[in-house]
PDB file of N, CA and C in Angstrom:
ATOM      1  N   UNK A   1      25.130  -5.002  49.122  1.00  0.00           N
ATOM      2  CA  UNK A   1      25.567  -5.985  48.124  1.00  0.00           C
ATOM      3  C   UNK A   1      25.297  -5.455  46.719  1.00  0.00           C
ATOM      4  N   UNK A   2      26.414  -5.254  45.419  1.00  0.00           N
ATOM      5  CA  UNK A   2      25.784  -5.144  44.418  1.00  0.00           C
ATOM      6  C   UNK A   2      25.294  -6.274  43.246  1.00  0.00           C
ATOM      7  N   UNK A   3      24.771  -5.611  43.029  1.00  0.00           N
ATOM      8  CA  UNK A   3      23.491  -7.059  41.987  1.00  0.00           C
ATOM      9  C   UNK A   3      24.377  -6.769  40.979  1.00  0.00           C
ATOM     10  N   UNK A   4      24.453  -7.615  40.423  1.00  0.00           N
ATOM     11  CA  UNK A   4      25.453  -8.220  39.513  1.00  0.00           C
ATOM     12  C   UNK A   4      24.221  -8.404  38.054  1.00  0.00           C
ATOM     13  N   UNK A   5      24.905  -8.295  36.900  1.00  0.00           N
ATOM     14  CA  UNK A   5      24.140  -8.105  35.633  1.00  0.00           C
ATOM     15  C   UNK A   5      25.101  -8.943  34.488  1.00  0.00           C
ATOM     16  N   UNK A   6      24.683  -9.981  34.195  1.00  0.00           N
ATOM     17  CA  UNK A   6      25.102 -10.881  32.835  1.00  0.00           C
ATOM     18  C   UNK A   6      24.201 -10.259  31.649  1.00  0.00           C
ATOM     19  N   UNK A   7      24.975  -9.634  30.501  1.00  0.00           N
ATOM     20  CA  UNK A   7      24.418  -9.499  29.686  1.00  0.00           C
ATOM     21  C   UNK A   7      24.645 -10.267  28.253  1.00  0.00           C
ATOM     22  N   UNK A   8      23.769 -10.366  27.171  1.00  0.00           N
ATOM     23  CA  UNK A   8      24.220 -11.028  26.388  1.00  0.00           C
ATOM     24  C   UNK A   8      23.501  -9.794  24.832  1.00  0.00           C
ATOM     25  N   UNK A   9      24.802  -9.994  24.085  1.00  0.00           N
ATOM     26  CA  UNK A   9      23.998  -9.493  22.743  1.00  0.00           C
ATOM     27  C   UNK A   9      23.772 -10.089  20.981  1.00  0.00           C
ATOM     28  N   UNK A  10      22.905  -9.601  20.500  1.00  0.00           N
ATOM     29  CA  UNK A  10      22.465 -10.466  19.327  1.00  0.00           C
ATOM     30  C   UNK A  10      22.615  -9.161  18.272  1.00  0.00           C
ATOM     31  N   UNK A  11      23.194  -9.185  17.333  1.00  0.00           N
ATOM     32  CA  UNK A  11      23.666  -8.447  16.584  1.00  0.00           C
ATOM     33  C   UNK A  11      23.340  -8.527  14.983  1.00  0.00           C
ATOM     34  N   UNK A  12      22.688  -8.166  14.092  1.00  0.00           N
ATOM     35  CA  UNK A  12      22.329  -7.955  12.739  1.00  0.00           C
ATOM     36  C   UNK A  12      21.444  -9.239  12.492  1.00  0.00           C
ATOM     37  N   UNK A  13      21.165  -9.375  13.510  1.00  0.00           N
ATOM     38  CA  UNK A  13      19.731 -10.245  12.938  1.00  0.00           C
ATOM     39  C   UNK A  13      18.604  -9.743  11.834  1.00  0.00           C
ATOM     40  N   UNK A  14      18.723 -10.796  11.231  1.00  0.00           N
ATOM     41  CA  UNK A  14      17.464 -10.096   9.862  1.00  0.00           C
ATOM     42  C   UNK A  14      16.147 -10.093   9.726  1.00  0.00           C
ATOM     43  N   UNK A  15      15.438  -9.475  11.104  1.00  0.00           N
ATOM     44  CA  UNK A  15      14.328  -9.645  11.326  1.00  0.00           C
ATOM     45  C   UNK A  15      13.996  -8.533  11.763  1.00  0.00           C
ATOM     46  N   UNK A  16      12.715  -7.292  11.607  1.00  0.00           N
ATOM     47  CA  UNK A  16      12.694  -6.134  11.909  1.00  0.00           C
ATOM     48  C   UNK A  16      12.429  -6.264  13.546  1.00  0.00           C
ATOM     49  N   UNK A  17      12.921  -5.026  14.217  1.00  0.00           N
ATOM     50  CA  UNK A  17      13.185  -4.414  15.521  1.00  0.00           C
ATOM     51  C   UNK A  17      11.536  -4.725  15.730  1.00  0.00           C
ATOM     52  N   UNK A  18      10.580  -4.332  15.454  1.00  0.00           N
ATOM     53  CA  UNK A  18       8.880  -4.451  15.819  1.00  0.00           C
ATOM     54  C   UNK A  18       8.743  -5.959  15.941  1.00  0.00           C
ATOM     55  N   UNK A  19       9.398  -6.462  15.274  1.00  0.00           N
ATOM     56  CA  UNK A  19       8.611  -7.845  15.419  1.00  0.00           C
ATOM     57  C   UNK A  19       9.629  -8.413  16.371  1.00  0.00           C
ATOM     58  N   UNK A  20      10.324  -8.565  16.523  1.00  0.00           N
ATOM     59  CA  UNK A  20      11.601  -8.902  17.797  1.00  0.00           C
ATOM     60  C   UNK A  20      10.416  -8.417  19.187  1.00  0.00           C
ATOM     61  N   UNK A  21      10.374  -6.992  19.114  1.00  0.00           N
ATOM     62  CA  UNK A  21      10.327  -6.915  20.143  1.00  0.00           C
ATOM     63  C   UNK A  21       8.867  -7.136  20.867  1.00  0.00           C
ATOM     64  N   UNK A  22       7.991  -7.646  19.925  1.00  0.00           N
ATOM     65  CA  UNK A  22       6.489  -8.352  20.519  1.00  0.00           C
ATOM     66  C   UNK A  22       6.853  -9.019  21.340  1.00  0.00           C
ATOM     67  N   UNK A  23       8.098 -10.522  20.966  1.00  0.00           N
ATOM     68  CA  UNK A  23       8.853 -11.535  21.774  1.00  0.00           C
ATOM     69  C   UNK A  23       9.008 -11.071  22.729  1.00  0.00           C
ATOM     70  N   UNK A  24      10.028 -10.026  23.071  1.00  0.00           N
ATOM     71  CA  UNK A  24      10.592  -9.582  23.963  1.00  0.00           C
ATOM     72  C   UNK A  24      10.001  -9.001  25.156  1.00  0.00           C
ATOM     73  N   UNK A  25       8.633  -8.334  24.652  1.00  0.00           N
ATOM     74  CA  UNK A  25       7.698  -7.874  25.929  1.00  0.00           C
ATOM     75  C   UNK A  25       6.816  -9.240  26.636  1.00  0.00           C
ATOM     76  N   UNK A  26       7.579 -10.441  26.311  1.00  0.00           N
ATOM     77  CA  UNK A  26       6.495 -11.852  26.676  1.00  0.00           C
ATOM     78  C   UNK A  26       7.516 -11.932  27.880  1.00  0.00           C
ATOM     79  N   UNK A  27       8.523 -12.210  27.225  1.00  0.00           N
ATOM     80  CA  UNK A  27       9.873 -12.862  28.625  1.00  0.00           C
ATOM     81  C   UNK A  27      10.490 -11.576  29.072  1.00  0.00           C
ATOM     82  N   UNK A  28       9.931 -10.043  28.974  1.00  0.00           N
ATOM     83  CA  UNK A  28      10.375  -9.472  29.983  1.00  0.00           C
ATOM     84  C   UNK A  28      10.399  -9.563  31.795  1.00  0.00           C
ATOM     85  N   UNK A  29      10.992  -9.524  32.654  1.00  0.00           N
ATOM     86  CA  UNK A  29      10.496  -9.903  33.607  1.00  0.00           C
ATOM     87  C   UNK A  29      10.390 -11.275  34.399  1.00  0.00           C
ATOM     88  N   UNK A  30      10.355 -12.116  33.581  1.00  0.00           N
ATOM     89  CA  UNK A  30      10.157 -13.751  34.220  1.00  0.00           C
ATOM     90  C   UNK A  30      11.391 -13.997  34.551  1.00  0.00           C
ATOM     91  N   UNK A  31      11.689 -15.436  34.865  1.00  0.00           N
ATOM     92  CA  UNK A  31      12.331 -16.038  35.042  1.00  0.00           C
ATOM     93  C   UNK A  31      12.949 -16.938  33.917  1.00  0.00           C
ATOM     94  N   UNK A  32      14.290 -17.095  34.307  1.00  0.00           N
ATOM     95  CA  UNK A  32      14.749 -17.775  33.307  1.00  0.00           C
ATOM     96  C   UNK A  32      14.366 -19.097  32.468  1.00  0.00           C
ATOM     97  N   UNK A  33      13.471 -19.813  33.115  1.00  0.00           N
ATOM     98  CA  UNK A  33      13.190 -20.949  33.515  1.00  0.00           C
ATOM     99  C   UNK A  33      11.395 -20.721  32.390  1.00  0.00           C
ATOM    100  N   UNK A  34      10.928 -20.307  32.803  1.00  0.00           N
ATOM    101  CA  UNK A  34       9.676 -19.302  32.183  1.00  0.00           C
ATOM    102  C   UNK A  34       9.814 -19.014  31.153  1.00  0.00           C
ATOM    103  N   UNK A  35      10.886 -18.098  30.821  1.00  0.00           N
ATOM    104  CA  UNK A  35      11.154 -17.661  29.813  1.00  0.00           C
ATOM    105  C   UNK A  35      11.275 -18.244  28.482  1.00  0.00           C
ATOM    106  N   UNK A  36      12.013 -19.078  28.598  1.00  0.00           N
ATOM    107  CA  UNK A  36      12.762 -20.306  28.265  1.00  0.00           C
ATOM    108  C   UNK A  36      11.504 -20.992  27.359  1.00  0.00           C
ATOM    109  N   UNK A  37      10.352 -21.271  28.426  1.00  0.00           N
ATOM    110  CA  UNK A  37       9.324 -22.235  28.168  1.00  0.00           C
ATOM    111  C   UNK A  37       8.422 -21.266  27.424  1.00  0.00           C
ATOM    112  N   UNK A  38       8.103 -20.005  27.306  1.00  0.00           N
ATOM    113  CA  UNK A  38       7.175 -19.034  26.842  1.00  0.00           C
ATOM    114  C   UNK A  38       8.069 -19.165  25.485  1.00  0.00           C
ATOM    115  N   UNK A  39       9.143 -19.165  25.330  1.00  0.00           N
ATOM    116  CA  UNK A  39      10.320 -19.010  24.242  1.00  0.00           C
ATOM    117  C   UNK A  39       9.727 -20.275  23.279  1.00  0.00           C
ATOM    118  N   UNK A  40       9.695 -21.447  23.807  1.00  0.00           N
ATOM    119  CA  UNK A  40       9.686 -22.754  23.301  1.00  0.00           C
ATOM    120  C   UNK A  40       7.836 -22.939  22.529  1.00  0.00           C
ATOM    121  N   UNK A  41       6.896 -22.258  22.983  1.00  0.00           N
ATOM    122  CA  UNK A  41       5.918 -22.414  22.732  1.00  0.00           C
ATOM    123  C   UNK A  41       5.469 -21.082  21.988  1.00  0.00           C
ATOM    124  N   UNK A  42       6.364 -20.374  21.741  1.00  0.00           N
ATOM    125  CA  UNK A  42       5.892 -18.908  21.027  1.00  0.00           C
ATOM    126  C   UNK A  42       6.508 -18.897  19.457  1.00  0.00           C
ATOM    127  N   UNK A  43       5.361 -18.956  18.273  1.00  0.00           N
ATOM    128  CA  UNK A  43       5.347 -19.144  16.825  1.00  0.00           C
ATOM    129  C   UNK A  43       5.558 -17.891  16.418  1.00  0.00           C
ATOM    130  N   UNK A  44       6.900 -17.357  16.490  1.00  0.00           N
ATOM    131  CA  UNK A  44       7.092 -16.273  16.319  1.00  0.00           C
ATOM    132  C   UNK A  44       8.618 -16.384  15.673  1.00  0.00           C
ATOM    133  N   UNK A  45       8.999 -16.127  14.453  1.00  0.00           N
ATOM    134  CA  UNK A  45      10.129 -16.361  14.072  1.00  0.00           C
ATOM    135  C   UNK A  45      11.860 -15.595  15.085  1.00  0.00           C
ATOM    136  N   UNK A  46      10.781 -14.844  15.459  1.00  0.00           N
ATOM    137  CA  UNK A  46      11.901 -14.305  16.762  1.00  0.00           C
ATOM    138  C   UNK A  46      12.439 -15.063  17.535  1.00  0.00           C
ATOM    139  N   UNK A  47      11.321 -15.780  18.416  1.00  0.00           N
ATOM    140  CA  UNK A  47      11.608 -16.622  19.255  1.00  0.00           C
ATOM    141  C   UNK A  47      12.945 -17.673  19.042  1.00  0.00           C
ATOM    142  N   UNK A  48      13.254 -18.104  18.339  1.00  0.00           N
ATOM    143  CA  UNK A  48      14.623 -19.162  18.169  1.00  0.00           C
ATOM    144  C   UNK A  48      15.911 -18.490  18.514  1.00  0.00           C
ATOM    145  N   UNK A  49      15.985 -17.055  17.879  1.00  0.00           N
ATOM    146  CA  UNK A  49      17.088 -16.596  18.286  1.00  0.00           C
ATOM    147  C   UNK A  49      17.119 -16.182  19.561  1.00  0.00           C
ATOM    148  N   UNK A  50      16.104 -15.392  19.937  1.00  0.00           N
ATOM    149  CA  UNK A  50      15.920 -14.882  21.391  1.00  0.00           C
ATOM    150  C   UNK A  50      16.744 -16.313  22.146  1.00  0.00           C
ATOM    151  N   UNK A  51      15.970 -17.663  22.433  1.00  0.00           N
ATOM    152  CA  UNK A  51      15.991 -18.396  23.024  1.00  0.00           C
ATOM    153  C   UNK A  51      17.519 -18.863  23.047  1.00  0.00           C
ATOM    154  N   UNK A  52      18.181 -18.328  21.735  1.00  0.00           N
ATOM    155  CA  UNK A  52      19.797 -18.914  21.758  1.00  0.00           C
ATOM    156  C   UNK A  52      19.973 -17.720  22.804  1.00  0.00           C
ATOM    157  N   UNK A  53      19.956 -16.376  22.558  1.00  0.00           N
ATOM    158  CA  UNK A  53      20.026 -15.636  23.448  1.00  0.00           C
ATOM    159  C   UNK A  53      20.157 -15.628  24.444  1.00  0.00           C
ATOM    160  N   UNK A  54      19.025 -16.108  25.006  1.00  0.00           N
ATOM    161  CA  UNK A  54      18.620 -15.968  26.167  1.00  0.00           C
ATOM    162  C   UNK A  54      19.566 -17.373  27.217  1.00  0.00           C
ATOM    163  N   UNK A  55      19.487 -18.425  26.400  1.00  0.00           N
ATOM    164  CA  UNK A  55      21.005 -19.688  26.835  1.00  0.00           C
ATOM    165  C   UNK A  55      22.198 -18.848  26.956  1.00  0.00           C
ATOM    166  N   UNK A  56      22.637 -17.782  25.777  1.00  0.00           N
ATOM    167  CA  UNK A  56      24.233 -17.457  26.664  1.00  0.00           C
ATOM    168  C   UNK A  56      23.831 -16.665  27.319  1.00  0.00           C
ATOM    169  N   UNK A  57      23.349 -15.640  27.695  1.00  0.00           N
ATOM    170  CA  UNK A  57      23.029 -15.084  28.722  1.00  0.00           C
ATOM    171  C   UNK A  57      23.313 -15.418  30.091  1.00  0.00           C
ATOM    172  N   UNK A  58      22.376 -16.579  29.960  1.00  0.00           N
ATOM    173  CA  UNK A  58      22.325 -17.731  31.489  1.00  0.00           C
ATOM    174  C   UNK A  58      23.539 -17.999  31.420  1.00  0.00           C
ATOM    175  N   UNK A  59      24.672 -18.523  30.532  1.00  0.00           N
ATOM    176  CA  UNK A  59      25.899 -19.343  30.873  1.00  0.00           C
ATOM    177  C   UNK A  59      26.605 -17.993  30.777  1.00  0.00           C
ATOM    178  N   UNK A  60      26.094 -16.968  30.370  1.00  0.00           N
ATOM    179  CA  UNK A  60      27.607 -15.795  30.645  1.00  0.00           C
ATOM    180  C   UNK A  60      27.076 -16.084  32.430  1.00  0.00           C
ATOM    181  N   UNK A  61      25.806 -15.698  33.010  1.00  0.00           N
ATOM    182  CA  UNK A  61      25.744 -15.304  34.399  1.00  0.00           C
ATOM    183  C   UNK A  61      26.794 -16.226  34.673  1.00  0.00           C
ATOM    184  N   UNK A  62      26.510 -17.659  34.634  1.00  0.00           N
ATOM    185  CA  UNK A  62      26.961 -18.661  35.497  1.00  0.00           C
ATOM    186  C   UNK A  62      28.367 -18.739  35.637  1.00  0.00           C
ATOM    187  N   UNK A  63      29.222 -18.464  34.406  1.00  0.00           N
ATOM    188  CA  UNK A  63      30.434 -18.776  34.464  1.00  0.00           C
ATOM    189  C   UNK A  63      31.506 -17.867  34.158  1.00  0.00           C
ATOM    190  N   UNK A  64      30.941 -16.585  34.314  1.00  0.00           N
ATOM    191  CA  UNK A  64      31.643 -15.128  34.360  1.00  0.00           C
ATOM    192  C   UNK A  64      31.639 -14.690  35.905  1.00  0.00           C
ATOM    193  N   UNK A  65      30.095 -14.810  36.218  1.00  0.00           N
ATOM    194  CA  UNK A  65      30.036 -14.124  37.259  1.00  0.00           C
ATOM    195  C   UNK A  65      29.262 -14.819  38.682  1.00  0.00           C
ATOM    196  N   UNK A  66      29.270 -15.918  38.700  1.00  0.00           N
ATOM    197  CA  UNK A  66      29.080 -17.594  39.292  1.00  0.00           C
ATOM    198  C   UNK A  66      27.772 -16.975  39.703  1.00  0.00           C
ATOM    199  N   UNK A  67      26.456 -16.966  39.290  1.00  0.00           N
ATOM    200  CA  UNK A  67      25.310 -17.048  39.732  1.00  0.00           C
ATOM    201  C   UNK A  67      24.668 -17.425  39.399  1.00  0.00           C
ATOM    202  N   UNK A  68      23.702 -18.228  40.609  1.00  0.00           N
ATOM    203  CA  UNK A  68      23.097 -18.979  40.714  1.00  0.00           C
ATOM    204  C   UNK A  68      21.674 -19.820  39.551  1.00  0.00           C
ATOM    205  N   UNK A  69      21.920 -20.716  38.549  1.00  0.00           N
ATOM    206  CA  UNK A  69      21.452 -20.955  37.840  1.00  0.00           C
ATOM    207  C   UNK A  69      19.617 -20.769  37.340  1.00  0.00           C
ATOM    208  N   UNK A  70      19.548 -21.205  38.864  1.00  0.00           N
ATOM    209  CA  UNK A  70      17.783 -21.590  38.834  1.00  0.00           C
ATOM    210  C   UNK A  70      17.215 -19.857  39.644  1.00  0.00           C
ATOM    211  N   UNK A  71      18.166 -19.283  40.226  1.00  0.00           N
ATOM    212  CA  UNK A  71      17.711 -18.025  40.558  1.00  0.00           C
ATOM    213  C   UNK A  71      17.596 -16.247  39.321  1.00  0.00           C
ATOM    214  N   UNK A  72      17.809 -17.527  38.363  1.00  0.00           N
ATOM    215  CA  UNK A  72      18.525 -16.154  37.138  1.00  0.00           C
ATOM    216  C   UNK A  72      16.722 -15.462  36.659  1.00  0.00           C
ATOM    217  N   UNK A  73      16.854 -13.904  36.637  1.00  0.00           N
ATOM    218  CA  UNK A  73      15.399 -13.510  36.040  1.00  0.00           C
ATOM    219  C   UNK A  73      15.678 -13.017  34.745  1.00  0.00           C
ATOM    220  N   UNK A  74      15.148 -12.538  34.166  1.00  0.00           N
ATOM    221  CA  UNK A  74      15.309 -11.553  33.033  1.00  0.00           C
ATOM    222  C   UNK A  74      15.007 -10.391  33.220  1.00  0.00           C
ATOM    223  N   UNK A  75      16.276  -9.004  33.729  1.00  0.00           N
ATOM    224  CA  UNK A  75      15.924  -7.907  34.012  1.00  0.00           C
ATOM    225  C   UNK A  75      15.586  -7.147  32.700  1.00  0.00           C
ATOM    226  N   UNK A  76      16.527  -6.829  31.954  1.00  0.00           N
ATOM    227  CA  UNK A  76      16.242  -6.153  30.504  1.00  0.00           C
ATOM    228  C   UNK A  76      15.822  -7.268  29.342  1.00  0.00           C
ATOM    229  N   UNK A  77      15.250  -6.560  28.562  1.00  0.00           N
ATOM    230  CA  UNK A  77      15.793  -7.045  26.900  1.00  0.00           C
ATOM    231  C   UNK A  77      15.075  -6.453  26.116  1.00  0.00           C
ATOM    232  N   UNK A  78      15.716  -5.628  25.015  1.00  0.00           N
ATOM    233  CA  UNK A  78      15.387  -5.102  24.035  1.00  0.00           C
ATOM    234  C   UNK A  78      15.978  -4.869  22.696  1.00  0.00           C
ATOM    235  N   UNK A  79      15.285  -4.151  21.697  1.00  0.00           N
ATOM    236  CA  UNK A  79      15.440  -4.125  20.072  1.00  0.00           C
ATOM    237  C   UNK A  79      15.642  -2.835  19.373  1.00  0.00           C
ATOM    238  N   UNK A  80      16.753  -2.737  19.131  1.00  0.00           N
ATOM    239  CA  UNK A  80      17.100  -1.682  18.785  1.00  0.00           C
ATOM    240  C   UNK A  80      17.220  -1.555  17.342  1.00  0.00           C
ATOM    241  N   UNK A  81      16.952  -1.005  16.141  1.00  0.00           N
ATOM    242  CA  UNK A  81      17.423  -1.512  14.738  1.00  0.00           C
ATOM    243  C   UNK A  81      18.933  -1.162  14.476  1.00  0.00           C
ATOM    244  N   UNK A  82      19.184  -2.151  13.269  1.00  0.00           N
ATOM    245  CA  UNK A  82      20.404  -2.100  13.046  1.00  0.00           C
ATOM    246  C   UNK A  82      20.279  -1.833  11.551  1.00  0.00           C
ATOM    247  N   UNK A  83      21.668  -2.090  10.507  1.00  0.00           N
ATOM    248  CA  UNK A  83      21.335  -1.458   9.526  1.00  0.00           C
ATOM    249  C   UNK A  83      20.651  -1.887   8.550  1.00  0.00           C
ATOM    250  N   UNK A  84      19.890  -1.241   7.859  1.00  0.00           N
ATOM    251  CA  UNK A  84      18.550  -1.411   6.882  1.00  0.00           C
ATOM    252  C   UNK A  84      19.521  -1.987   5.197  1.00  0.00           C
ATOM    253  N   UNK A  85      19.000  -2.740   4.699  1.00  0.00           N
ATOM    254  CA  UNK A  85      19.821  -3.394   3.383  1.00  0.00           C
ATOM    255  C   UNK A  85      18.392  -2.506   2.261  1.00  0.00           C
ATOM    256  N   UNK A  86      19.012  -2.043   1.338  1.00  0.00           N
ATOM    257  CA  UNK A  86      18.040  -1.413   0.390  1.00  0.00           C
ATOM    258  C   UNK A  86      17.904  -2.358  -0.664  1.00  0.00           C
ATOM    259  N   UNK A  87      16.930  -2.761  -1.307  1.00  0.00           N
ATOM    260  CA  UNK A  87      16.495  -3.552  -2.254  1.00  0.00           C
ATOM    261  C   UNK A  87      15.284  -2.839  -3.142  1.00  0.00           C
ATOM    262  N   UNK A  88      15.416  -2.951  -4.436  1.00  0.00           N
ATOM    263  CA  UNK A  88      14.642  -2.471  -5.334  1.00  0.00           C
ATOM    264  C   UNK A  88      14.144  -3.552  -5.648  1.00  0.00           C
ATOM    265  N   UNK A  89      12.719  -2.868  -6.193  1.00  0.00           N
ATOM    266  CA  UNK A  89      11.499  -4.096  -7.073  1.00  0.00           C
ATOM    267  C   UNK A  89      11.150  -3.396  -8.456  1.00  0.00           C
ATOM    268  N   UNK A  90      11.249  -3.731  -9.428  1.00  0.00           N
ATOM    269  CA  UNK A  90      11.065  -3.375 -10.861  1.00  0.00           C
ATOM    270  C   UNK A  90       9.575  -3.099 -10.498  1.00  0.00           C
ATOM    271  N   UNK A  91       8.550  -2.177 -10.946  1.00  0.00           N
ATOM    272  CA  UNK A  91       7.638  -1.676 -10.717  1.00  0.00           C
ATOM    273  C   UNK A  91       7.039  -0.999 -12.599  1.00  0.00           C
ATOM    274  N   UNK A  92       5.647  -0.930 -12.642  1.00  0.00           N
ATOM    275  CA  UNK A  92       5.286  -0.700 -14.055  1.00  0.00           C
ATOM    276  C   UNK A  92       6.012   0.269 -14.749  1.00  0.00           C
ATOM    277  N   UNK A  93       6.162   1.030 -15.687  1.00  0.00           N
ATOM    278  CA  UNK A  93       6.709   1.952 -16.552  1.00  0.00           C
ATOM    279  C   UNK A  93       8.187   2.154 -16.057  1.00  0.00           C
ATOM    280  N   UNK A  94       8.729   1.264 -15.948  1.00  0.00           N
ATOM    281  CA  UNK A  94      10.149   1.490 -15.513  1.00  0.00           C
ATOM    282  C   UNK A  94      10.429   1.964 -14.336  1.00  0.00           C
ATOM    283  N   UNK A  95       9.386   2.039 -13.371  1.00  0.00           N
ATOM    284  CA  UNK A  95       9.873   2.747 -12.141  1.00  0.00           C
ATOM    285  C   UNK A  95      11.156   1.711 -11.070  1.00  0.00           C
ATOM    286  N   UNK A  96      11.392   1.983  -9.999  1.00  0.00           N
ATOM    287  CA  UNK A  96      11.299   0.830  -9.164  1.00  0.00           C
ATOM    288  C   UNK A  96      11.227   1.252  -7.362  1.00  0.00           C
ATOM    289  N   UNK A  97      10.739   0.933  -6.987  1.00  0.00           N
ATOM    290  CA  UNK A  97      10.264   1.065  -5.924  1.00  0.00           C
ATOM    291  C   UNK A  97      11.545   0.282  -4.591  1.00  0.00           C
ATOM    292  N   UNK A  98      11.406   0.936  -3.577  1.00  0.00           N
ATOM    293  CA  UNK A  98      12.518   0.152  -2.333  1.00  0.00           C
ATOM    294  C   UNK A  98      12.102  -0.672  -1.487  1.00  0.00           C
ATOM    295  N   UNK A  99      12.191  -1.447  -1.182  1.00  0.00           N
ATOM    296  CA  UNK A  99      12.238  -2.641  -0.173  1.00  0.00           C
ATOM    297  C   UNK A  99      13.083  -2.320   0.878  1.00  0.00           C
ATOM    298  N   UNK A 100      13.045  -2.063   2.248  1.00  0.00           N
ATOM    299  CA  UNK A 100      13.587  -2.127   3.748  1.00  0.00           C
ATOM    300  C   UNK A 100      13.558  -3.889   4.088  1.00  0.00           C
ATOM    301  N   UNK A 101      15.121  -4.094   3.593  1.00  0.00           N
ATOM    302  CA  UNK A 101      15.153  -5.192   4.665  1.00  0.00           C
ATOM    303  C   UNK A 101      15.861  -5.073   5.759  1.00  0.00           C
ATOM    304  N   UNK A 102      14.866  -5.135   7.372  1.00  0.00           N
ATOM    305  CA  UNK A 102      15.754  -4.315   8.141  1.00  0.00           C
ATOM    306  C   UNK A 102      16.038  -5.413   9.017  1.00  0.00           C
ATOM    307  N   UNK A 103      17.215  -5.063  10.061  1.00  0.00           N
ATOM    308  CA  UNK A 103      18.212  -5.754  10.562  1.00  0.00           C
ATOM    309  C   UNK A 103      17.672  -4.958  12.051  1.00  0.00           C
ATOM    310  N   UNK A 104      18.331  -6.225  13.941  1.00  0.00           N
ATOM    311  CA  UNK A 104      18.152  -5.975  14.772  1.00  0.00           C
ATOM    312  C   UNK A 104      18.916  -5.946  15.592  1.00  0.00           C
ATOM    313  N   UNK A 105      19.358  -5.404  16.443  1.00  0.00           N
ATOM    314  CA  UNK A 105      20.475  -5.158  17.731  1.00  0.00           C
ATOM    315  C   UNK A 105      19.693  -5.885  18.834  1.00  0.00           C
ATOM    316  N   UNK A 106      19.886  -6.759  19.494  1.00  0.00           N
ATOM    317  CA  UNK A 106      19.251  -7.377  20.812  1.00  0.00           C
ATOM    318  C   UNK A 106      19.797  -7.326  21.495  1.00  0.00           C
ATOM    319  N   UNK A 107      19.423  -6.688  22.581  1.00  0.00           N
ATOM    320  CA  UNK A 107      20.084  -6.847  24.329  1.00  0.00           C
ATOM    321  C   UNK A 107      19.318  -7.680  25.451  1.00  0.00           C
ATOM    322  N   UNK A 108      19.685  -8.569  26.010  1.00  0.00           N
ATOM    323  CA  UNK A 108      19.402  -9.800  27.220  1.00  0.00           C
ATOM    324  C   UNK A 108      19.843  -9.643  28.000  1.00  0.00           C
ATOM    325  N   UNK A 109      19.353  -8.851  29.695  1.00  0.00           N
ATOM    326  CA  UNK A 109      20.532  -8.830  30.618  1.00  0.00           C
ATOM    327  C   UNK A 109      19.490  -9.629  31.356  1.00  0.00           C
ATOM    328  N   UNK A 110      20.317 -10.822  32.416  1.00  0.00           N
ATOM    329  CA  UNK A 110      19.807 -11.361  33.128  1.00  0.00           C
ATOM    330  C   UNK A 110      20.454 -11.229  34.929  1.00  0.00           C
ATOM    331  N   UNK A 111      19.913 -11.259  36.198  1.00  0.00           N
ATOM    332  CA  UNK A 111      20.211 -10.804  37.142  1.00  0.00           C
ATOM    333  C   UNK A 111      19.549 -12.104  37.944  1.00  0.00           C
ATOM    334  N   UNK A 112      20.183 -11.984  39.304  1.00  0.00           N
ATOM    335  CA  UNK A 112      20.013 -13.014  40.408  1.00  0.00           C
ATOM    336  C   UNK A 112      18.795 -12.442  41.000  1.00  0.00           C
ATOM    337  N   UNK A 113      17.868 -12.918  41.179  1.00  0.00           N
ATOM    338  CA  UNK A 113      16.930 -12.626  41.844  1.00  0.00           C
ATOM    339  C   UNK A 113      17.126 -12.805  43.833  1.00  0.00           C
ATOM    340  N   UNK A 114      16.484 -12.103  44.800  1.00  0.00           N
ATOM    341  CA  UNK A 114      17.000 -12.189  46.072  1.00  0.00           C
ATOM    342  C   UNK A 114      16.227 -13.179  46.690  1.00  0.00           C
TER     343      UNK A 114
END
């Protein structure tokens, strides 16, 4: 039988790749259901998007590839950076110094557990 893989992606989010992916090593692995709830109780500005995430994910499985709702795990998910916005700060004697505001690529694949 092949295992079947719903994936979902999150694209130029404005939150750096390191801090995404603290989130991401919590609900690696669990269950959807788990996840979800680790998602809901984690003060982590990541967490909100993940958690939209991590909803289409579940409804790509369900209604792309009809599987089973309450059996869904979280096989992957990770943070890849995306592109960095440059910003200057006026700094003493005329200098100015750069600011990285960096941006995140997210991947969510979720799978039927047996």
């Amino acid at each position: 039988m092949e295992n079947k893989v719903a994936k979902a992606y999150l694209r130029y989010v404005r939150i750096s790749p390191r801090k995404v992916q603290i989130v991401c090593d919590l609900i690696r692995g669990k269950d959807a259901g788990t996840a979800m709830a680790i998602l809901m109780q984690t003060h982590k500005s990541a967490s909100e998007p993940l958690m939209k995430l991590l909803k289409s994910a579940c409804a790509n499985a369900e209604n792309n590839f009809q599987m089973d709702p309450s059996k869904l795990v979280v096989s992957e998910v990770f943070a890849t950076p995306g592109p960095i916005l440059k910003r200057m700060m006026p700094r003493a004697q005329g200098r100015a110094y750069r600011i990285n505001k960096r941006t995140s690529h997210v991947t969510l694949a979720v799978t039927e557990k047996a």
